[in-house]
N, C-alpha and C. Protein backbone atom coordinates (compact mmCIF):
# COMPACT_ATOMS: atom_id res chain seq x y z
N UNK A 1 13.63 -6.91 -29.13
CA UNK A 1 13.84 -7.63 -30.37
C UNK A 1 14.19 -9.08 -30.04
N UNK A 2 13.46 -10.04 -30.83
CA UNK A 2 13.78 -11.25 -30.70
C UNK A 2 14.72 -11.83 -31.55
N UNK A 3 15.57 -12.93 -30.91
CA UNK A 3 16.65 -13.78 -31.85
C UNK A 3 16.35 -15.04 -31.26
N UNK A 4 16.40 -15.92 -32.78
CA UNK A 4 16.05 -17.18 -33.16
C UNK A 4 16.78 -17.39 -33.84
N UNK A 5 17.49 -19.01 -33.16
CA UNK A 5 18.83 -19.63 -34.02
C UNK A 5 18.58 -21.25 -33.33
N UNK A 6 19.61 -21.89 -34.22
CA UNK A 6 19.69 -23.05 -33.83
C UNK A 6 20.38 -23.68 -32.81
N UNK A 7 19.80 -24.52 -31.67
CA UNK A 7 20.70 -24.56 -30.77
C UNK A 7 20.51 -26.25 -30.57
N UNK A 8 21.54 -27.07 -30.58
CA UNK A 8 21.54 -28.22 -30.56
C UNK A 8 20.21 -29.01 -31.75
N UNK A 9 19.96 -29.33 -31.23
CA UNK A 9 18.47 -30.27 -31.68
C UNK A 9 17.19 -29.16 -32.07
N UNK A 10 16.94 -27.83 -31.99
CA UNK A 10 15.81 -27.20 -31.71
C UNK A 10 16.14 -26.02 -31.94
N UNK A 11 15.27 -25.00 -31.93
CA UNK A 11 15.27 -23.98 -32.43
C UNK A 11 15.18 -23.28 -30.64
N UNK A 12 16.05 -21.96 -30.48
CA UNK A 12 15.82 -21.23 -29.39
C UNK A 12 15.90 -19.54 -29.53
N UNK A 13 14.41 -19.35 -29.07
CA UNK A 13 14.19 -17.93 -28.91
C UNK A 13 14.53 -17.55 -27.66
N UNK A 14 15.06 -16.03 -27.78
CA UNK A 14 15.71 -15.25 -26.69
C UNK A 14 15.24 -13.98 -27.22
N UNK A 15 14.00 -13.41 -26.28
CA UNK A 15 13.58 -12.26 -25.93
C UNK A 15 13.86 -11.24 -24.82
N UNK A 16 14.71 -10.04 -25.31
CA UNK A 16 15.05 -9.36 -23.80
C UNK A 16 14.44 -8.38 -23.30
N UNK A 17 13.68 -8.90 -22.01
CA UNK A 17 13.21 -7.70 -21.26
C UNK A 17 13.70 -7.32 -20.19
N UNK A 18 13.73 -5.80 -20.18
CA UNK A 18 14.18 -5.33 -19.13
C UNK A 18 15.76 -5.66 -18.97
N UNK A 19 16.48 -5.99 -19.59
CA UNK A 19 18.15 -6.28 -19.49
C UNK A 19 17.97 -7.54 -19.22
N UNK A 20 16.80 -8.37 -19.03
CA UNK A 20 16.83 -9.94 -18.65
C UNK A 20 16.32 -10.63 -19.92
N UNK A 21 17.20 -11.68 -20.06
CA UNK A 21 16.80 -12.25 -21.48
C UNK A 21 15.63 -13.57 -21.17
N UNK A 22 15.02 -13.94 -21.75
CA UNK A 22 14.03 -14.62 -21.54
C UNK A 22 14.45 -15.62 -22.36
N UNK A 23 13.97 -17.16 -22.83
CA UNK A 23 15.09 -18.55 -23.45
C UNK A 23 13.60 -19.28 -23.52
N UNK A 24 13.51 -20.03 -24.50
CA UNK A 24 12.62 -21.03 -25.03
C UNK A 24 13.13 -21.91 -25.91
N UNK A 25 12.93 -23.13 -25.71
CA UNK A 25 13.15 -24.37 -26.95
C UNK A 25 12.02 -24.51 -27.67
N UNK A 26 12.05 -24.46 -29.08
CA UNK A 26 11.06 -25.43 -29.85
C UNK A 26 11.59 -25.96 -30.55
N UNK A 27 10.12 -27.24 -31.07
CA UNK A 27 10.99 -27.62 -31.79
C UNK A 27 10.82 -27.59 -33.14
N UNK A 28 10.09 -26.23 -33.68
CA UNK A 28 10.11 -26.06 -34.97
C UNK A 28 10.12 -24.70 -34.89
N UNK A 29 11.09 -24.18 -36.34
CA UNK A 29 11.35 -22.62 -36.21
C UNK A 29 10.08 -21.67 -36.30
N UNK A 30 8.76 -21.91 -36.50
CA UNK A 30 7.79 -21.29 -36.34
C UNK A 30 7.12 -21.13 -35.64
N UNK A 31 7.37 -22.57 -34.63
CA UNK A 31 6.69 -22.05 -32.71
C UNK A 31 7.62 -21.23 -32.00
N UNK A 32 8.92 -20.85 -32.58
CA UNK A 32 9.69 -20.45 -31.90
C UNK A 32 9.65 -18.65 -32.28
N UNK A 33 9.54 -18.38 -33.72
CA UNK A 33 9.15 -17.24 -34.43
C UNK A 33 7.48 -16.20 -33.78
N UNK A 34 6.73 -17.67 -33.06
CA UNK A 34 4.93 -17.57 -32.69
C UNK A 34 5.18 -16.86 -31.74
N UNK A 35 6.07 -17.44 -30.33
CA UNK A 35 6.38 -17.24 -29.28
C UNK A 35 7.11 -15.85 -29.30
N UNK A 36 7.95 -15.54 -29.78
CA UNK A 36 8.51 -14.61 -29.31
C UNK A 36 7.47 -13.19 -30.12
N UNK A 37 7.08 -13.51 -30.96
CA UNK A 37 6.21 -12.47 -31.57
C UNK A 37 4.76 -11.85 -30.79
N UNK A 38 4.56 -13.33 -29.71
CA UNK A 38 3.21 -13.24 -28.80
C UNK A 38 4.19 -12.48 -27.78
N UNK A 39 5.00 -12.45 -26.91
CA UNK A 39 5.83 -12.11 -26.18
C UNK A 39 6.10 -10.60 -26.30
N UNK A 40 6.42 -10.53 -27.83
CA UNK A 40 7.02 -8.63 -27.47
C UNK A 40 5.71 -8.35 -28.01
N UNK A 41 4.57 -8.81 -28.39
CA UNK A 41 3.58 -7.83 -28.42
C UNK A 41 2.32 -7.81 -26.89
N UNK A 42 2.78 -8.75 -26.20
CA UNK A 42 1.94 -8.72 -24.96
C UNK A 42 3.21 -7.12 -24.04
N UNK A 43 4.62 -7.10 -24.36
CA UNK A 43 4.92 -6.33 -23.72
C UNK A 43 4.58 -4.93 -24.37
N UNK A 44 4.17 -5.03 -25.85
CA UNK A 44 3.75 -3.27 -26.06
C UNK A 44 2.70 -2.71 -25.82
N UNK A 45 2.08 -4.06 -25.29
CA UNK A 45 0.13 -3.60 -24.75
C UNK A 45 0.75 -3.37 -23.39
N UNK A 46 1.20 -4.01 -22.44
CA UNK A 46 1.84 -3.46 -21.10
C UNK A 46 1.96 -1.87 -21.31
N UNK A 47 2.53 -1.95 -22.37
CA UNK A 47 3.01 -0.47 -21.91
C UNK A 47 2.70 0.72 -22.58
N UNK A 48 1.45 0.76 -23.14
CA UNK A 48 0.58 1.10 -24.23
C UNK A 48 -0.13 2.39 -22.86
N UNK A 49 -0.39 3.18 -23.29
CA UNK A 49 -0.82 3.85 -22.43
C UNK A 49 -2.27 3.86 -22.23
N UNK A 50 -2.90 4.54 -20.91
CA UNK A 50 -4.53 4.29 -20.97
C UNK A 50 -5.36 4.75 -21.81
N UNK A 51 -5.78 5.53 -22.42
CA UNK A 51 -6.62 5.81 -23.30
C UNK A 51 -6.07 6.30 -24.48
N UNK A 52 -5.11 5.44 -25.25
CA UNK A 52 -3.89 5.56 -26.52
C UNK A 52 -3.19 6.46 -27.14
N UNK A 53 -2.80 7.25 -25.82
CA UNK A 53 -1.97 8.58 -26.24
C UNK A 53 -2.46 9.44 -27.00
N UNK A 54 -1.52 10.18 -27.01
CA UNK A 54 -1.85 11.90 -27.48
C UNK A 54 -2.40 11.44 -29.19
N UNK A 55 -2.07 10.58 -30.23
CA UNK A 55 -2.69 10.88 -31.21
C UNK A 55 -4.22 10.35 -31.25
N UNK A 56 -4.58 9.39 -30.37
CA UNK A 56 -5.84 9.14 -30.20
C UNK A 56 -7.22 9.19 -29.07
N UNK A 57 -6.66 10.55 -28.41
CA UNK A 57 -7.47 11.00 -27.31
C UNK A 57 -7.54 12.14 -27.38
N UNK A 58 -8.42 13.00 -26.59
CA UNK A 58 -8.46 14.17 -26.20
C UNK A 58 -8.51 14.89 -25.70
N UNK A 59 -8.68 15.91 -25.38
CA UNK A 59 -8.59 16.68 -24.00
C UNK A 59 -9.78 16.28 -22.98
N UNK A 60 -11.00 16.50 -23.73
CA UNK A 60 -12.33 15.97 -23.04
C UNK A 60 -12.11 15.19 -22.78
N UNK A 61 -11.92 14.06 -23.52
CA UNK A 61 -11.85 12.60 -22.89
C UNK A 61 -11.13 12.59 -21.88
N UNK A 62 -9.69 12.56 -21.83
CA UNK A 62 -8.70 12.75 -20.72
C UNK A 62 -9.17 13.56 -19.48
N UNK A 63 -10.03 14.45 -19.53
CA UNK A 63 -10.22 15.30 -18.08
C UNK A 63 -11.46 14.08 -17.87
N UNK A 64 -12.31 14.01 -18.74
CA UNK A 64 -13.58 13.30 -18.06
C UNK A 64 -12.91 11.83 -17.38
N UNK A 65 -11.74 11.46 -18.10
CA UNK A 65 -11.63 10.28 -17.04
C UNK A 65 -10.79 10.63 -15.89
N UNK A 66 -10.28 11.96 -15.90
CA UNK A 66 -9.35 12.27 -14.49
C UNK A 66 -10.62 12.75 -13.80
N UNK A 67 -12.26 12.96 -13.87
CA UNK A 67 -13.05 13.56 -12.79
C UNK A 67 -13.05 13.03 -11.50
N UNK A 68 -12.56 11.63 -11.61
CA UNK A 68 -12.79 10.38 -10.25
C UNK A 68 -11.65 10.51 -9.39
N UNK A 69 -10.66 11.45 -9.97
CA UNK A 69 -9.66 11.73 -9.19
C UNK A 69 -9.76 13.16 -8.73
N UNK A 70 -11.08 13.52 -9.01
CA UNK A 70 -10.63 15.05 -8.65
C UNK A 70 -11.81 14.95 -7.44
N UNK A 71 -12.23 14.14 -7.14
CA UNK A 71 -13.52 14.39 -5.72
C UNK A 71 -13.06 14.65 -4.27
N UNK A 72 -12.13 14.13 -4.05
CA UNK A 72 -11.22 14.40 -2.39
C UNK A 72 -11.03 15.99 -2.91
N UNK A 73 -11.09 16.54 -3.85
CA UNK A 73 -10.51 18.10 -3.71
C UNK A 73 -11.50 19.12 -2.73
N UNK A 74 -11.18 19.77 -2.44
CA UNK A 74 -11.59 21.29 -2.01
C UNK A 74 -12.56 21.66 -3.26
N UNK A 75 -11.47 22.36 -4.27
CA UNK A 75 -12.19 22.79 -5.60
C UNK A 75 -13.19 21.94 -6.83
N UNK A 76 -13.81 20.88 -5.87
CA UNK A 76 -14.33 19.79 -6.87
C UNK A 76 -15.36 20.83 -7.50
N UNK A 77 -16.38 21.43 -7.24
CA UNK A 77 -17.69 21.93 -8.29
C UNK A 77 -16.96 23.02 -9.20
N UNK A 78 -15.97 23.53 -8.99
CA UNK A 78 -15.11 24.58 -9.76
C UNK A 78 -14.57 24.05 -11.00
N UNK A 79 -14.04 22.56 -10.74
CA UNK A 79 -13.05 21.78 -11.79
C UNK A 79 -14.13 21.01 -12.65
N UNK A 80 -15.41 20.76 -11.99
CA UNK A 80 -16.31 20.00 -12.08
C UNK A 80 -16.62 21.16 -13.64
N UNK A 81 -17.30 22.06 -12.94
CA UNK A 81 -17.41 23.18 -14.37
C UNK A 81 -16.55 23.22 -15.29
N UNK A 82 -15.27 23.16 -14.98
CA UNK A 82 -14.83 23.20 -16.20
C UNK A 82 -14.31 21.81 -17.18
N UNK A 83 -14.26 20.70 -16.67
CA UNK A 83 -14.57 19.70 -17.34
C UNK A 83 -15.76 19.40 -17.99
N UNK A 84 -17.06 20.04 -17.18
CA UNK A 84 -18.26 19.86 -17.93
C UNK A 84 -18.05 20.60 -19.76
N UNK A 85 -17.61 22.06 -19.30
CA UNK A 85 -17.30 22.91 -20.63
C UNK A 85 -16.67 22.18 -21.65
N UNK A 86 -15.49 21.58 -20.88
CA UNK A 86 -14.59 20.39 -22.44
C UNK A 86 -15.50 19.44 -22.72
N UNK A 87 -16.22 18.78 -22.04
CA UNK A 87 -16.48 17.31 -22.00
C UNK A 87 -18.25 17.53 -23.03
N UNK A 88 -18.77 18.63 -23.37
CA UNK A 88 -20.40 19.41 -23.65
C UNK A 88 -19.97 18.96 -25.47
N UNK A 89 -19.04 19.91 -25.81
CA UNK A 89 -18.95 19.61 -27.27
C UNK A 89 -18.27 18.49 -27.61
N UNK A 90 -18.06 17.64 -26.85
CA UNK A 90 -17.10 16.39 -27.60
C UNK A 90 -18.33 15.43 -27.34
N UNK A 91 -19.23 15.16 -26.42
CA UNK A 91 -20.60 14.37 -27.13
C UNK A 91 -20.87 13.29 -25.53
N UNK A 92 -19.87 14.47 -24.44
CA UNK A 92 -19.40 13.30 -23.24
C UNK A 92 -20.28 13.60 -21.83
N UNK A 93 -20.81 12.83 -20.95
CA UNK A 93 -21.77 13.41 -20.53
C UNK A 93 -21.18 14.35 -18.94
N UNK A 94 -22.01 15.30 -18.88
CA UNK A 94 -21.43 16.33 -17.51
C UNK A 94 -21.93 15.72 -15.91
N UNK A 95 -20.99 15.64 -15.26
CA UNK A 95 -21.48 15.66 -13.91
C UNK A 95 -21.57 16.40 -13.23
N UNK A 96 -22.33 16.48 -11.89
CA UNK A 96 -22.48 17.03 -10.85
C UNK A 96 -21.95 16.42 -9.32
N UNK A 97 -21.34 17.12 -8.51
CA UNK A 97 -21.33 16.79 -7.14
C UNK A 97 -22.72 16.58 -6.20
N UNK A 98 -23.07 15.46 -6.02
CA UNK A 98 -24.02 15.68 -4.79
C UNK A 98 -23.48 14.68 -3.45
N UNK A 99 -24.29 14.52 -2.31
CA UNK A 99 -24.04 14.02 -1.47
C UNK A 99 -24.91 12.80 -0.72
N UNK A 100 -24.15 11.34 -0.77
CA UNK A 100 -25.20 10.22 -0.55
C UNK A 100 -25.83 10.15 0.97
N UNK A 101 -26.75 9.78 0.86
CA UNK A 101 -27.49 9.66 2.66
C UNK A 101 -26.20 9.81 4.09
N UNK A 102 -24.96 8.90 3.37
CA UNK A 102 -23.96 8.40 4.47
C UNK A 102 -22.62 9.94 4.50
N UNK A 103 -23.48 10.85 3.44
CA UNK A 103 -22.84 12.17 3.76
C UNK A 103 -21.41 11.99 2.85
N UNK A 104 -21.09 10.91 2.04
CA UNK A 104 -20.07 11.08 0.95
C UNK A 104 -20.09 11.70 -0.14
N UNK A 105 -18.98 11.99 -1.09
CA UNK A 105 -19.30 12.61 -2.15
C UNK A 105 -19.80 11.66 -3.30
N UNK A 106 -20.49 11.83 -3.53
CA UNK A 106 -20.76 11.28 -4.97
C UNK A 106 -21.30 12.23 -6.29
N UNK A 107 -20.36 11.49 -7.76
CA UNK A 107 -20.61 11.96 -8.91
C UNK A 107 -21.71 11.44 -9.33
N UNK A 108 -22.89 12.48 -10.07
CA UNK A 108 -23.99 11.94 -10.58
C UNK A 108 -23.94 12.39 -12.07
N UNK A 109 -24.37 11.77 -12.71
CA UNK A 109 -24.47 12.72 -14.61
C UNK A 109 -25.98 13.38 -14.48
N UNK A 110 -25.60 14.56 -15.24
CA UNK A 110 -26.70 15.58 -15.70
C UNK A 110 -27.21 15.04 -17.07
N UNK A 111 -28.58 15.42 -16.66
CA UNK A 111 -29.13 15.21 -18.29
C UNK A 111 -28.56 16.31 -19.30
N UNK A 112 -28.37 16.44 -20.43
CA UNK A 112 -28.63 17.32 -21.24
C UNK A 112 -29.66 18.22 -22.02
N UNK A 113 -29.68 19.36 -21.90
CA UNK A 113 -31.00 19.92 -22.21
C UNK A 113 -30.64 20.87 -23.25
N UNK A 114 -31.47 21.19 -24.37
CA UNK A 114 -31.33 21.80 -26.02
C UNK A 114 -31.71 23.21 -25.20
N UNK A 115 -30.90 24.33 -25.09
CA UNK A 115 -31.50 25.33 -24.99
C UNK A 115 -32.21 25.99 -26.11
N UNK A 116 -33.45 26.09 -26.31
CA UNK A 116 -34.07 27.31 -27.20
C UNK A 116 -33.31 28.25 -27.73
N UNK A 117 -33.11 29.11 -27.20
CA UNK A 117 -32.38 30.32 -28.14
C UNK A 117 -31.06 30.11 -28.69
N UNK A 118 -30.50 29.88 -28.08
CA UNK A 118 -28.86 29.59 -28.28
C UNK A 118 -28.22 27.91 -29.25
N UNK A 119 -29.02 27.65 -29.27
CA UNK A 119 -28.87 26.09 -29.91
C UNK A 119 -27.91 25.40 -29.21
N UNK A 120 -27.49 25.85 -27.89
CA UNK A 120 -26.45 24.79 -27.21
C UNK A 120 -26.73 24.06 -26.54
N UNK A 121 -26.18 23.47 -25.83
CA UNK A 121 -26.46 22.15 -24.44
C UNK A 121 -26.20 23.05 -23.37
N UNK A 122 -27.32 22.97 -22.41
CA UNK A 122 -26.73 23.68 -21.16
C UNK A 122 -27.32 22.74 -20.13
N UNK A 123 -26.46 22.80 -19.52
CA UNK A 123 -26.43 21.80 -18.19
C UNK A 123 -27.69 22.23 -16.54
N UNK A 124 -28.72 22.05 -16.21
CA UNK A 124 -29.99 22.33 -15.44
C UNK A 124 -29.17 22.34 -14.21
């Protein structure tokens, strides 16, 4: 929370972060009102989480962006499946493990294919 008062000649905002207060002169009470309002809202994007928390993400989403962390595993084509399963009905595309010339792992995306009978997406 910011406080703005008069201090000598000028107007001074004092924003506290972190137990440390932060101090600015202006010299009109509305650069001083600008400032501290740009200030605590650059710190709630800091700390805004990556893909905007639990009311605006989802499970799919959230595993499909943890897949890049799951390749050093042992169980990568296991986890791989089952992120594909979350990630099929939310509209997100499935990968596969393969391996580049230099023998690393690399993620590739699968096409999607309309199965005939079943009307679902199944992965080739």
């Amino acid at each position: 929370m910011a406080s703005i008062y008069r201090h000598r000649a000028a107007w001074q905002a004092i924003v506290t972060v972190n137990g440390r207060n932060q101090k600015k002169n202006f010299p009109t009470y509305a650069e001083a009102k600008a400032w501290a309002a740009r200030l605590e809202a650059d710190l709630e994007r800091a700390h805004a989480p990556h893909l905007g928390g639990p009311a605006k993400t989802s499970v799919a989403r959230m595993l499909f962006e943890s897949k890049l962390y799951s390749i050093g595993k042992d169980g990568i084509k296991q986890e791989l499946s089952r992120i594909n399963r979350y990630c099929e009905p939310a509209g997100l595309p499935a990968f596969v493990l393969v391996r580049d010339p230099d023998g690393r792992r690399v993620l590739r995306t699968v096409p999607r294919v309309r199965a005939r009978r079943a009307g679902r997406f199944c992965f080739p």
